[in-house]
Protein backbone atom coordinates (compact mmCIF):
# COMPACT_ATOMS: atom_id res chain seq x y z
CA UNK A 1 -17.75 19.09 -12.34
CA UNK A 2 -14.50 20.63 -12.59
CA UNK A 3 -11.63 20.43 -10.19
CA UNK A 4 -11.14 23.54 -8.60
CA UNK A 5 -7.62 25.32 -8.18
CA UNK A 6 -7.85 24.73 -4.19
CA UNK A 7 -7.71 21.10 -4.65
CA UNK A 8 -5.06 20.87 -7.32
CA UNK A 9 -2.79 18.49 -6.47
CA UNK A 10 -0.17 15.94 -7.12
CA UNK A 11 -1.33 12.20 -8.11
CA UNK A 12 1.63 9.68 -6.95
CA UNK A 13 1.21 6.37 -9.18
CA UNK A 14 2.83 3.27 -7.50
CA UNK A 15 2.86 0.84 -10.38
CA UNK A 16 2.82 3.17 -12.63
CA UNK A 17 4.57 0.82 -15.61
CA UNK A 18 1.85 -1.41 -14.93
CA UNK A 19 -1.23 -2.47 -17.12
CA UNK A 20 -3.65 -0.93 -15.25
CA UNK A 21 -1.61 2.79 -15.04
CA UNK A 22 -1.31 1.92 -18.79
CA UNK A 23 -4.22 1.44 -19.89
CA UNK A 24 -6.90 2.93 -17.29
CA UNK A 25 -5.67 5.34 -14.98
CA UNK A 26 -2.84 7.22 -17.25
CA UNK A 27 -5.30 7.69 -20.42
CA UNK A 28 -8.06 8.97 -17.43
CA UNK A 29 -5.47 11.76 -16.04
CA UNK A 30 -4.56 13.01 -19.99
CA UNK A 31 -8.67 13.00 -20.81
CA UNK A 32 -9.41 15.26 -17.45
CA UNK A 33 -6.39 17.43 -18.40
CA UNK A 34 -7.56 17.89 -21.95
CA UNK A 35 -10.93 18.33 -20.77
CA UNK A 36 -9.90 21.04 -18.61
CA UNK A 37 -11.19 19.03 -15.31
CA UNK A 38 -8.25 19.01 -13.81
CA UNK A 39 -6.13 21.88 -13.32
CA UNK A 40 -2.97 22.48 -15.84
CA UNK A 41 -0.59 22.65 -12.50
CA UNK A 42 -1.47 19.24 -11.57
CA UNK A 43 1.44 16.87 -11.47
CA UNK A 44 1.79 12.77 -12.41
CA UNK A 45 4.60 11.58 -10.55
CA UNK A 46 5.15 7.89 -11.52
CA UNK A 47 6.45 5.74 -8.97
CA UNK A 48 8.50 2.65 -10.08
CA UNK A 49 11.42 0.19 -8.68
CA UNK A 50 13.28 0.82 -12.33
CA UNK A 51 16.21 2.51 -12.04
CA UNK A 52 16.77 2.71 -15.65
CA UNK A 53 13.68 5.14 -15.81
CA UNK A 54 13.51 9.34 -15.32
CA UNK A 55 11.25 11.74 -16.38
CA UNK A 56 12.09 11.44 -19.76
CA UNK A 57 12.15 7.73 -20.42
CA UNK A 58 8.57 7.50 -18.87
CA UNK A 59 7.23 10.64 -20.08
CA UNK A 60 7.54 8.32 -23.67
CA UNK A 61 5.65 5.56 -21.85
CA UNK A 62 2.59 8.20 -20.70
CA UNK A 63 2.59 9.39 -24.33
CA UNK A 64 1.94 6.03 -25.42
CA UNK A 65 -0.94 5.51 -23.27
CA UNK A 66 -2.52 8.81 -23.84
CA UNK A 67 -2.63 8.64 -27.63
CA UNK A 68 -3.12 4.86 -27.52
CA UNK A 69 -6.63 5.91 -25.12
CA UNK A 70 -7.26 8.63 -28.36
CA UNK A 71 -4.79 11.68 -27.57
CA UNK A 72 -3.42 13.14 -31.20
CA UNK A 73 0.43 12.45 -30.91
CA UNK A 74 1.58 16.10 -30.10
CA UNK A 75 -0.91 16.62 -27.58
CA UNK A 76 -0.02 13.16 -26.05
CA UNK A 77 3.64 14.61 -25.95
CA UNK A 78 2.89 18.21 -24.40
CA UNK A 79 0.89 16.67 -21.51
CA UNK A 80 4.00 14.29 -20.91
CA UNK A 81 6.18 16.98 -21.11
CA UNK A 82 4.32 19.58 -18.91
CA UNK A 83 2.98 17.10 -16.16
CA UNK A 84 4.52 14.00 -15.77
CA UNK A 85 7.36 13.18 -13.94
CA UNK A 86 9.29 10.01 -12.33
CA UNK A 87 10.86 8.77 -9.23
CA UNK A 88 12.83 5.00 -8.68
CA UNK A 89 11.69 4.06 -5.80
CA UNK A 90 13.47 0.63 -5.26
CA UNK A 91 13.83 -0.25 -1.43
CA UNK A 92 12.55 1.69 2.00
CA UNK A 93 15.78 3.90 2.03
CA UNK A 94 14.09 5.51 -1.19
CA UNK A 95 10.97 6.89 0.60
CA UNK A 96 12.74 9.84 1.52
CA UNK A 97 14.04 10.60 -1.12
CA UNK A 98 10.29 10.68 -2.55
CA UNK A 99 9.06 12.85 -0.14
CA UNK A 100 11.86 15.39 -1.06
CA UNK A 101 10.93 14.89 -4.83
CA UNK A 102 7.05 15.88 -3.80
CA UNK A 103 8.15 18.80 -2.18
CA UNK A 104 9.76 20.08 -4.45
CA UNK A 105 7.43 19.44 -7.32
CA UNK A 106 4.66 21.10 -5.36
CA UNK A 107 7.12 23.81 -5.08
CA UNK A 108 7.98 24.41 -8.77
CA UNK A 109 4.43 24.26 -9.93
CA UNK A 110 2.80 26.25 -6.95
CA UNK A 111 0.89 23.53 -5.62
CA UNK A 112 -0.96 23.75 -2.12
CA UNK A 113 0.40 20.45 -0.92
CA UNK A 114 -2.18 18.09 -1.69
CA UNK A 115 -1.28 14.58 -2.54
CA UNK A 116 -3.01 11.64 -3.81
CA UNK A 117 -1.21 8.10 -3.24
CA UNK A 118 -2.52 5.90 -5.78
CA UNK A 119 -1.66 1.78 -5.12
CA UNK A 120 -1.84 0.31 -8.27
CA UNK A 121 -0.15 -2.15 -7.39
CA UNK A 122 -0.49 -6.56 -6.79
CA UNK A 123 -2.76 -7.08 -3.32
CA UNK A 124 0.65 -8.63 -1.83
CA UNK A 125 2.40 -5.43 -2.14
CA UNK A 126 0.21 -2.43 -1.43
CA UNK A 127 0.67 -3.46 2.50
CA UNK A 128 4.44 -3.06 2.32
CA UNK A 129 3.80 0.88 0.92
CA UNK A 130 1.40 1.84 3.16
CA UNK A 131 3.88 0.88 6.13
CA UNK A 132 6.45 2.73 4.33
CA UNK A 133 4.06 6.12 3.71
CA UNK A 134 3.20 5.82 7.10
CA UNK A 135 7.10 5.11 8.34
CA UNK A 136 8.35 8.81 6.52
CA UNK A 137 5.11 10.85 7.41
CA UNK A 138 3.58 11.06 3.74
CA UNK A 139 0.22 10.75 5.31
CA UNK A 140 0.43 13.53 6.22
CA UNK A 141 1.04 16.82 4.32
CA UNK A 142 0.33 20.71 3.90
CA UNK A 143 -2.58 19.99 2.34
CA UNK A 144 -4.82 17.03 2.17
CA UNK A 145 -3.83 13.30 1.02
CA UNK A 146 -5.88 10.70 -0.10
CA UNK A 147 -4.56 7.22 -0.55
CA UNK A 148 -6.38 5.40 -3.53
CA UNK A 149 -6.46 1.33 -2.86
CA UNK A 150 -7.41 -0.76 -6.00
CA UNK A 151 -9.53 -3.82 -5.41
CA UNK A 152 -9.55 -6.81 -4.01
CA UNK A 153 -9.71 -5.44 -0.53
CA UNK A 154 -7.93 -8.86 1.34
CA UNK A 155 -9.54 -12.35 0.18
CA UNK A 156 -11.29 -13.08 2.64
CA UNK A 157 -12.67 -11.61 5.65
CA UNK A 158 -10.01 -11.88 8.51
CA UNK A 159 -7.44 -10.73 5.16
CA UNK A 160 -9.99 -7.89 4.78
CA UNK A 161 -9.99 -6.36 8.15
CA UNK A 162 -6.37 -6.97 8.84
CA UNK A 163 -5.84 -4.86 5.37
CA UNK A 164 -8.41 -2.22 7.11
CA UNK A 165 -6.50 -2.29 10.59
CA UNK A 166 -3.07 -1.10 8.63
CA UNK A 167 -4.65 1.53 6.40
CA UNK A 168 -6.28 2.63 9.74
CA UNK A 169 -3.23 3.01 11.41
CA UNK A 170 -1.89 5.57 9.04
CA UNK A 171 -5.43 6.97 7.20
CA UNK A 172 -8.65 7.52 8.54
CA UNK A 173 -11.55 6.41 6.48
CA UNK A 174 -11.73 9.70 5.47
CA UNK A 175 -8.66 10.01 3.59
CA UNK A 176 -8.92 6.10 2.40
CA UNK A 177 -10.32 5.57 -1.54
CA UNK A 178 -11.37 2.07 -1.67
CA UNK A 179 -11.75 1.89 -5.69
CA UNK A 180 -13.84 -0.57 -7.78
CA UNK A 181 -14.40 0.81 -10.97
CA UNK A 182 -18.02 -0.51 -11.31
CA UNK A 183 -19.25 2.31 -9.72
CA UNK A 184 -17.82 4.87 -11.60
CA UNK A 185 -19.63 3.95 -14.67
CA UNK A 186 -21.86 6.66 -15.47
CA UNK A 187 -25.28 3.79 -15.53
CA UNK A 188 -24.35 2.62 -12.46
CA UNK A 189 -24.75 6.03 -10.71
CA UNK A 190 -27.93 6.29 -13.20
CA UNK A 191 -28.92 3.32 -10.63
CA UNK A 192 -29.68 5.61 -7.67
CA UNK A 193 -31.25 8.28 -9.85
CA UNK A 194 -33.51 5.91 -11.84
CA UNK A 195 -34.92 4.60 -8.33
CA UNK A 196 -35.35 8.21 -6.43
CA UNK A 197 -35.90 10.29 -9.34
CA UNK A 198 -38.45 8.61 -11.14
CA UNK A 199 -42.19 8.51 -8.92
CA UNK A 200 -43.04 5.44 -11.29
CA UNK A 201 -40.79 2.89 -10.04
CA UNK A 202 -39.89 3.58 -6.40
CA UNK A 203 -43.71 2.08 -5.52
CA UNK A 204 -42.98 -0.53 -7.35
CA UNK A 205 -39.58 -1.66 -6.52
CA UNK A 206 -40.52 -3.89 -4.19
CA UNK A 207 -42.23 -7.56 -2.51
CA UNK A 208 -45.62 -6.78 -3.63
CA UNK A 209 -44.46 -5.82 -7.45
CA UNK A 210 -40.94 -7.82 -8.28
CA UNK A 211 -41.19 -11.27 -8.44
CA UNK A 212 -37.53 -11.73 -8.85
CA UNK A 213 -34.30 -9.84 -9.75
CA UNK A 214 -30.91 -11.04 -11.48
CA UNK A 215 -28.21 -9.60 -11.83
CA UNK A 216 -25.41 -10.83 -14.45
CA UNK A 217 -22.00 -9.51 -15.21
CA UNK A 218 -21.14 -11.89 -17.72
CA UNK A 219 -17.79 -12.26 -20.28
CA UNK A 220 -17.05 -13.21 -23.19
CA UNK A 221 -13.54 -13.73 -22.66
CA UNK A 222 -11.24 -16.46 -21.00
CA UNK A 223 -8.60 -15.79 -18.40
CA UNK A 224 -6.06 -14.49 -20.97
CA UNK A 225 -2.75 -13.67 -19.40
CA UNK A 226 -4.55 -13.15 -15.73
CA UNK A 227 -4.15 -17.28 -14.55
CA UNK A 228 -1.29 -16.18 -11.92
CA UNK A 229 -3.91 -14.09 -10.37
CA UNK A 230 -6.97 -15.83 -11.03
CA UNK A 231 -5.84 -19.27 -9.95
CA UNK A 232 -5.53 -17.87 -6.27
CA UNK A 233 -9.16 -15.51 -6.64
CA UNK A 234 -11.34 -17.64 -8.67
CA UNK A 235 -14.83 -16.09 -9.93
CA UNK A 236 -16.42 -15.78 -6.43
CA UNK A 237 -12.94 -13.33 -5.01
CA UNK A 238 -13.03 -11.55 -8.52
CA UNK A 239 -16.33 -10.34 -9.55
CA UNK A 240 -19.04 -11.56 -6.86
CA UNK A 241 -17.49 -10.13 -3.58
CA UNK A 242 -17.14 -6.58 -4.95
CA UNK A 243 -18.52 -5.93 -8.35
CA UNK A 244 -21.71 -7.93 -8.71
CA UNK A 245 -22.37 -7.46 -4.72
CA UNK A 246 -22.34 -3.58 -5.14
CA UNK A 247 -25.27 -3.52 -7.66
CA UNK A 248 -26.83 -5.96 -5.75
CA UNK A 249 -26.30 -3.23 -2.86
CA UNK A 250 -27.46 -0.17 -5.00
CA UNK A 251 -30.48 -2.07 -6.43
CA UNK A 252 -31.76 -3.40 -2.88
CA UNK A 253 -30.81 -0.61 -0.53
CA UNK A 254 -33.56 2.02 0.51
CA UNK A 255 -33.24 5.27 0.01
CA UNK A 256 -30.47 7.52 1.92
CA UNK A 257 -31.08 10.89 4.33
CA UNK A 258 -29.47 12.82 1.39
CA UNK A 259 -27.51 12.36 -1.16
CA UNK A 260 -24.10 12.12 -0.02
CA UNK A 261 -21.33 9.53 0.93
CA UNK A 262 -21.96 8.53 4.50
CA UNK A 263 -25.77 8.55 3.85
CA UNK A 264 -25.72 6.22 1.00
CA UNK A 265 -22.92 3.83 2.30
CA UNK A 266 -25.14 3.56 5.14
CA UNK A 267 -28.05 2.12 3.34
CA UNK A 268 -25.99 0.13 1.38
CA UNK A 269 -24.22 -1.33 4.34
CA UNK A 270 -27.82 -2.17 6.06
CA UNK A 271 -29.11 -3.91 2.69
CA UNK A 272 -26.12 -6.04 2.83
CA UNK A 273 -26.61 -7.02 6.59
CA UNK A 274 -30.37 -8.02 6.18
CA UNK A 275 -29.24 -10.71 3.66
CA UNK A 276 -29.84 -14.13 4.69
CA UNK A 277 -27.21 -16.31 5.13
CA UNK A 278 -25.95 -18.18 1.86
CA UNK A 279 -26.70 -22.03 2.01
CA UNK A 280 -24.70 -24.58 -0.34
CA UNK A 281 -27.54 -25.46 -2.00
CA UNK A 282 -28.29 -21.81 -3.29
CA UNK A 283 -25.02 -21.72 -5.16
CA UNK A 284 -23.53 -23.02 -8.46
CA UNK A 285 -20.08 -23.30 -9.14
CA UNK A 286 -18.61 -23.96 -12.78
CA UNK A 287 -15.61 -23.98 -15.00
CA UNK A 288 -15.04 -23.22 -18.54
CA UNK A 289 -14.28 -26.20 -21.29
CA UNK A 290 -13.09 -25.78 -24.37
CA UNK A 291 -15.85 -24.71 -27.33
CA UNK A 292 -16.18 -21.65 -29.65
CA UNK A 293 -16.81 -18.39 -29.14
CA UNK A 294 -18.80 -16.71 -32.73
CA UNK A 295 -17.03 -19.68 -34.50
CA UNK A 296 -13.81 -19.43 -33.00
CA UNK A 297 -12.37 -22.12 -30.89
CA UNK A 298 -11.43 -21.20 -27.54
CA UNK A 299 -9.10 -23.74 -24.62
CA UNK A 300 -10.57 -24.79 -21.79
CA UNK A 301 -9.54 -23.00 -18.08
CA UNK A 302 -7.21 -26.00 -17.76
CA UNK A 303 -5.74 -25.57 -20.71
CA UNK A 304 -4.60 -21.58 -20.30
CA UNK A 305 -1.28 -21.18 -19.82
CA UNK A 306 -0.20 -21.11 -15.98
CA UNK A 307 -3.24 -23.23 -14.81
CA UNK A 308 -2.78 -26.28 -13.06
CA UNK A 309 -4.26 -28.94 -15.29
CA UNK A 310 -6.44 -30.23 -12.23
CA UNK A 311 -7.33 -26.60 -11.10
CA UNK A 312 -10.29 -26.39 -9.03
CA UNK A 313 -10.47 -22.91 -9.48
CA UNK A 314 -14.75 -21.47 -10.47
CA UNK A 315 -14.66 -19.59 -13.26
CA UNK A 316 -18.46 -18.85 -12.91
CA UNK A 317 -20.91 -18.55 -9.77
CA UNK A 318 -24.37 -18.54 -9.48
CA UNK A 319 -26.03 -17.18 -6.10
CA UNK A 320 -29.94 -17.35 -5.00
CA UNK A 321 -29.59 -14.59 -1.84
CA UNK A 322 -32.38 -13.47 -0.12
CA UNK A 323 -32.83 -10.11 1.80
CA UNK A 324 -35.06 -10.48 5.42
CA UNK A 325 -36.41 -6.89 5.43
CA UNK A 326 -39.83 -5.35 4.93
CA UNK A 327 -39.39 -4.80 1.09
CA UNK A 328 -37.98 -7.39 -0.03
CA UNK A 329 -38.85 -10.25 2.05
CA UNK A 330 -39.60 -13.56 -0.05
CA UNK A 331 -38.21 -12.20 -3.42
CA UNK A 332 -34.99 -14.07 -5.20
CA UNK A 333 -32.19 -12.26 -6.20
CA UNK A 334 -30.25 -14.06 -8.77
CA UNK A 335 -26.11 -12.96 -8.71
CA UNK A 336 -24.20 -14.35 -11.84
CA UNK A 337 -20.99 -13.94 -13.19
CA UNK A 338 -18.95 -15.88 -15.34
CA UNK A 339 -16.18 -15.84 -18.17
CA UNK A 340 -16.65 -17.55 -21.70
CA UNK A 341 -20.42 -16.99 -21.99
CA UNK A 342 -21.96 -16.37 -24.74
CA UNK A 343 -21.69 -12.47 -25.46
CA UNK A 344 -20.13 -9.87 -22.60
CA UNK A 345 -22.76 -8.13 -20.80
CA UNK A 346 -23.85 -6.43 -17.46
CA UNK A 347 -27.24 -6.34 -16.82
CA UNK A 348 -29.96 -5.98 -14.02
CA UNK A 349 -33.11 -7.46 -14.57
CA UNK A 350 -36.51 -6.97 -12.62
CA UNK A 351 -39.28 -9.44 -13.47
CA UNK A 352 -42.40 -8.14 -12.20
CA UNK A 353 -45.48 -10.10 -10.98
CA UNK A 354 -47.75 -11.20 -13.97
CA UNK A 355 -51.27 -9.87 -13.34
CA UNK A 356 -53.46 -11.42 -10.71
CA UNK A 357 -56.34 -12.46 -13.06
CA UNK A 358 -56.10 -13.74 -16.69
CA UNK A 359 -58.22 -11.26 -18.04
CA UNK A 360 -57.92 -12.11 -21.59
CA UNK A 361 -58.12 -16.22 -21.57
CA UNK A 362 -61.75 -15.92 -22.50
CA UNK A 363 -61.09 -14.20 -25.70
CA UNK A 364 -58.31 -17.45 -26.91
CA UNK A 365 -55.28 -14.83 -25.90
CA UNK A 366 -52.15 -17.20 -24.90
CA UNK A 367 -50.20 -16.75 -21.92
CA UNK A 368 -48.01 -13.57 -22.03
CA UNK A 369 -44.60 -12.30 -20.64
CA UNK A 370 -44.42 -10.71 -17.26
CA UNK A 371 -43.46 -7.25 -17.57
CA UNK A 372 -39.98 -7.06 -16.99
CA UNK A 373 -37.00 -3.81 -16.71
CA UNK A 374 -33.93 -4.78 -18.41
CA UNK A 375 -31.04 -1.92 -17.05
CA UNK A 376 -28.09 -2.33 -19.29
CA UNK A 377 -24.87 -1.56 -17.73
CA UNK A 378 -22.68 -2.80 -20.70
CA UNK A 379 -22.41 -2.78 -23.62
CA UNK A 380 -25.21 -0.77 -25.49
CA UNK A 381 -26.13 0.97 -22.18
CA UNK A 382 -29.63 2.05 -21.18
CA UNK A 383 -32.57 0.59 -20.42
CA UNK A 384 -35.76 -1.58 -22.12
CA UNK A 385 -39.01 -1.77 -19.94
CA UNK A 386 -40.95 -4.74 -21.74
CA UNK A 387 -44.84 -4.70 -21.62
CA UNK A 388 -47.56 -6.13 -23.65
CA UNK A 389 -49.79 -4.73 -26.01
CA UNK A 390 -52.35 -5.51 -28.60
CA UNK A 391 -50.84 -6.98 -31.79
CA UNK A 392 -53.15 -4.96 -34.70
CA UNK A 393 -55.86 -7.44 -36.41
CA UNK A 394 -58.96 -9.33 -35.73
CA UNK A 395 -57.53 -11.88 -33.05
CA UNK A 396 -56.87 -10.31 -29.59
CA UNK A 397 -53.68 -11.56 -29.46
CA UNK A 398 -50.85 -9.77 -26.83
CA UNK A 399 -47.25 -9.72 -27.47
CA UNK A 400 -44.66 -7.91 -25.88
CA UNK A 401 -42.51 -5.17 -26.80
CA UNK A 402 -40.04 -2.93 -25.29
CA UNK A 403 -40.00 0.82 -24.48
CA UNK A 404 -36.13 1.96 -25.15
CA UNK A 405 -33.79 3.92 -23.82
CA UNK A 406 -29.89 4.28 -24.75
CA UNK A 407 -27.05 6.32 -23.30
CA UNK A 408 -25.25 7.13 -26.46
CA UNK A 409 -28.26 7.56 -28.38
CA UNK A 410 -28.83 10.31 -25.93
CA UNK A 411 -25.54 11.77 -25.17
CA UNK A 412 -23.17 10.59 -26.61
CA UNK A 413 -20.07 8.80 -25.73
CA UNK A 414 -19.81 7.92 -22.08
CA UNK A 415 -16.79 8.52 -19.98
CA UNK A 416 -14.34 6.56 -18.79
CA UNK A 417 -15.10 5.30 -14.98
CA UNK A 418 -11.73 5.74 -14.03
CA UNK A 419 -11.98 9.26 -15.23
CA UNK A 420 -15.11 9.87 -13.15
CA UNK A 421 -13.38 8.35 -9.97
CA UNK A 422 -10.20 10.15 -10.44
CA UNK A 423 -12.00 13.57 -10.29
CA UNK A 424 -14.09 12.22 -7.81
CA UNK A 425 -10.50 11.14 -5.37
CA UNK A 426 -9.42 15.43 -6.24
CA UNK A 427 -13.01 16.72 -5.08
CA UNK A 428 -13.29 14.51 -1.98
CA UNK A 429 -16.01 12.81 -2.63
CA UNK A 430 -16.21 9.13 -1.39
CA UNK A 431 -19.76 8.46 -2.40
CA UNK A 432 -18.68 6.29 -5.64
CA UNK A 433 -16.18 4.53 -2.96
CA UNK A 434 -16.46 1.43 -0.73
CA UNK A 435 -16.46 1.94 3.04
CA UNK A 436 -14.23 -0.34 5.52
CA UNK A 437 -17.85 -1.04 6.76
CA UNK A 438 -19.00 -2.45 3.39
CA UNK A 439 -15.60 -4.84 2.51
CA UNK A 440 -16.04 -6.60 5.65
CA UNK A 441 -19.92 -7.18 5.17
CA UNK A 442 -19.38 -8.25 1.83
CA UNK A 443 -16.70 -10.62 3.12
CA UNK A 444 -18.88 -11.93 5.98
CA UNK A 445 -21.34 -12.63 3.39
CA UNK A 446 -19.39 -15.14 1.56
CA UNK A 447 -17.02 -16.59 3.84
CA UNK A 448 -18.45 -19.50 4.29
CA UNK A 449 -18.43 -20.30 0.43
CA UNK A 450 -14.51 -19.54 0.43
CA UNK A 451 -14.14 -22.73 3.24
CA UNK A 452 -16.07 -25.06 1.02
CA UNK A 453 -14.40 -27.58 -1.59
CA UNK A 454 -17.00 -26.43 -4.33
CA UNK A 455 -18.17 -29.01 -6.72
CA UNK A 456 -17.42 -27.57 -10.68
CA UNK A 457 -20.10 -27.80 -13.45
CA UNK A 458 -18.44 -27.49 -16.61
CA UNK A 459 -19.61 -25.41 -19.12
C-alpha cells in the first residue's frame, strides 16, 4: 500500500543520532520515499540534545544512513536535502520552541498537520518526553498524531502498567504505537495467512494433530557493545517477554472476527491468558562461555566488556508453557532464545503426531520421522513441510524429505520490517502493534521468573 496524500505527515525522531535512527528507522523513511510510499511532502525532523547540530550538519548524517542501507550517493543527498530537517532540543524550555518549528514546517510544505512522535530513545528516558509532549499540547494537533514507543515496554509488570498509565494520560490507545519489529517482518504476517488461508492446516493445527511446538529465536552473536543494557534485561526481558511471546501468540491464538487490529489483538490477548502458569521446573536458564563460533574464538558473557565478572545475568532461556483451552490442551510449547548458538535463526516448528499404527513394521521398514512444519522466519525464509515417502528399490524402506518453499525464491528481496511498520504508523493501522492489553499479559506471564535467583547452565 501506498500512503495517501491525506495522511502525509511529519515523522519527529527523538534519538535521532542514535543507532537505531541510524541504522533502522532512517534507511526505512529514504526506501518508502524512493519507493514512492510515502508522499514527497513528508518531512524528517530529527530531534536531538546537540546543539552543535542544524539541518545541514544532520542532513550529512541521514545521507550516510540512506546510502549506507543501499541509496546511490546523490539520491542519498536529494532526500536529505528535500526532507530532513533538525531541531536541539536540550532541556523542557525547548519544547516550545519545537512545536513552533512543526508548525511551521507543516506550513512550508503544505502539510495537513499530522504528526508522528517517534521515541527512539533508552526505556529511562522516553517517560521524561512523553510528560513534556503532553506538558506543551503536542498530543494534540490539526491533524492526527501518533506517538511510536520502541520496546521494552517497562521490565516488569508494575514498570509496564505504570509506563501504560503515563502514555494514557496524554494518548489513547488509539494514537499509541507500541513497536516490536518482529512483527513487521513480512513471514511473520505470512503467520496469520498460512493458518486462515490455507484449508489444509487450520484442521490440523491443533491437540488431536500437533504433538508439540517450539519456537526458537536463536543468535549467533554475543552481547557486543549492548552489556550496559543487557546486564539490567538479561535474555528473559530481551527476547522472551516480547519477541518470542508474540509468535507464540500468533501461532496459538484462534482465529479473529475479521481481519483487523482490535479483532486480532483480541485473540491474541485470550491465547496469552489461557496459558498456564510457568513453574521453575519448566524453565532453563544459561550463560554463554567462551568457545568458537565457525572456528573463531569468541569470550565468554563475563568476559565482554562492561559485564560484571560474577554477572548473573541469562543469556539464554528455555520455557515448557502450556495453554488450558480446547485446542491446545495437553500439547508443549517449547520457547527458546539464546545468544552464541550455533548459527542465527528464527524458526517455528510443529511436530505432528506419528501415525497411530505401524503399518509398515511387517515389511522390516525402521521407525520413521514424524511429519513435522518447519516455518522459517530468518534467515533463508519460508517454509519445509517434512513427510515420508518410499525410497525407490526393492526394500520398502521410508525416509523423509521435505516439500519447500522460500520467500526470495519467490519474490524476491523482502522488505525491511521497519519499513513495513513505518507505513503501517502513516495509514493507522495498529494491527502489526502491541496493545496495552497484551504488555501487561505478557508481563503477568513471567513475573514470577523475574523474582527468582535463577540457577545458570553454562553453555
Amino acid at each position: 500500500m501506498t500512503v495517501s496524500e491525506k495522511d502525509a505527515g511529519i515523522i519527529i525522531i527523538f534519538g535521532a543520532t542514535g543507532d537505531l535512527a541510524h541504522g533502522k528507522i532512517l534507511p526505512a523513511l529514504w526506501k518508502l520515499w524512493a519507493d514512492g510510499d510515502l508522499p514527497a511532502n513528508t518531512a524528517v525532523l530529527a530531534v536531538g540534545r546537540d546543539t552543535a547540530l542544524n539541518d545541514d550538519s544532520f542532513r550529512k548524517h541521514a545521507r550516510d544512513a540512506a546510502h549506507k542501507a543501499g541509496a546511490p550517493a546523490g539520491v542519498a543527498s536529494h532526500w536529505a536535502k528535500s526532507c530532513v530537517f533538525y531541531q536541539t532540543v536540550a532541556s523542557d524550555a525547548d519544547y516550545a520552541a519545537l512545536g513552533e518549528r512543526i508548525v511551521a514546517l507543516e506550513r512550508e510544505r503544505g502539510l495537513p498537520g499530522n504528526r508522528v512522535f517517534y521515541l527512539s530513545l533508552p526505556p529511562a528516558v522516553s517517560p521524561k518526553v512523553v510528560d513534556a509532549l503532553g506538558a506543551v499540547g503536542l498530543n494534540k494537533s490539526p491533524g492526527w498524531a501518533r506517538l511510536v514507543v520502541e520496546k521494552p515496554f517497562g521490565r516488569d509488570l508494575a514498570s509496564a502498567r505504570e509506563l501504560n498509565a503515563l502514555l494514557h494520560r496524554y494518548f489513547g490507545e488509539e494514537q499509541i504505537y507500541r513497536i516490536d519489529h518482529y512483527l513487521g517482518k513480512e513471514t511473520v504476517q505470512n503467520l496469520l495467512v498460512f493458518r486462515f488461508a490455507n484449508s489444509i492446516f487450520e484442521p490440523l493445527w491443533n491437540r488431536q494433530q500437533v504433538e508439540c511446538v517450539k519456537i526458537m529465536v536463536a543468535e549467533d552473536i554475543g552481547v557486543g557493545s549492548r552489556a550496559g543494557y543487557y546486564e539490567q534485561a538479561g535474555a528473559l526481558r530481551d527476547m522472551i517477554q516480547n519477541h518470542v511471546t508474540q509468535l507464540f501468540a500468533l501461532t496459538a491464538m484462534e482465529a479473529p472476527v475479521d481481519f483487523d487490529a482490535a479483532a486480532i489483538r483480541a485473540e491474541k490477548i485470550k491465547a496469552l491468558k489461557s496459558t498456564r502458569p510457568i513453574t521453575p521446573d519448566n524453565v532453563v536458564f544459561g550463560q554463554y562461555e567462551a568457545g568458537e563460533i565457525q572456528g573463531e574464538p569468541v569470550p565468554g558473557y563475563r568476559d565482554e566488556p562492561d559485564v560484571a565478572k560474577d554477572s548473573r545475568t541469562e543469556t539464554l532461556v528455555a520455557i515448557r508453557l502450556e495453554i488450558d483451552n480446547w485446542r491446545w490442551q495437553g500439547v508443549p510449547f517449547l520457547l527458546t532464545t539464546g545468544k552464541r548458538l550455533a548459527e542465527r535463526q528464527t524458526e517455528i516448528a510443529i511436530r505432528f503426531h506419528k501415525p497411530p499404527i505401524a503399518l509398515f513394521a511387517k515389511l522390516g521398514t525402521q521407525g520413521f520421522e514424524a511429519n513435522l512444519l518447519r516455518l522459517r522466519l530468518q534467515p533463508n525464509e519460508g517454509f519445509a513441510l517434512q513427510i515420508g515417502v518410499k525410497a525407490p528399490g526393492d526394500d520398502f524402506a521410508v525416509v523423509t524429505r521435505a516439500l519447500h518453499f522460500e520467500y526470495e525464491e519467490a519474490f524476491g528481496a523482502l522488505p525491511e520490517a521497519y519499513e513495513t511498520l513505518i507505513e503501517n504508523i502513516f495509514e493507522g493501522d495498529q494491527t502489526l502493534f502491541v496493545h496495552a492489553d497484551e504488555t501487561e499479559t505478557a508481563w503477568s506471564m513471567y513475573e514470577p521468573l523475574l523474582k527468582a535467583a535463577p540457577t545458570l547452565h553454562p553453555y
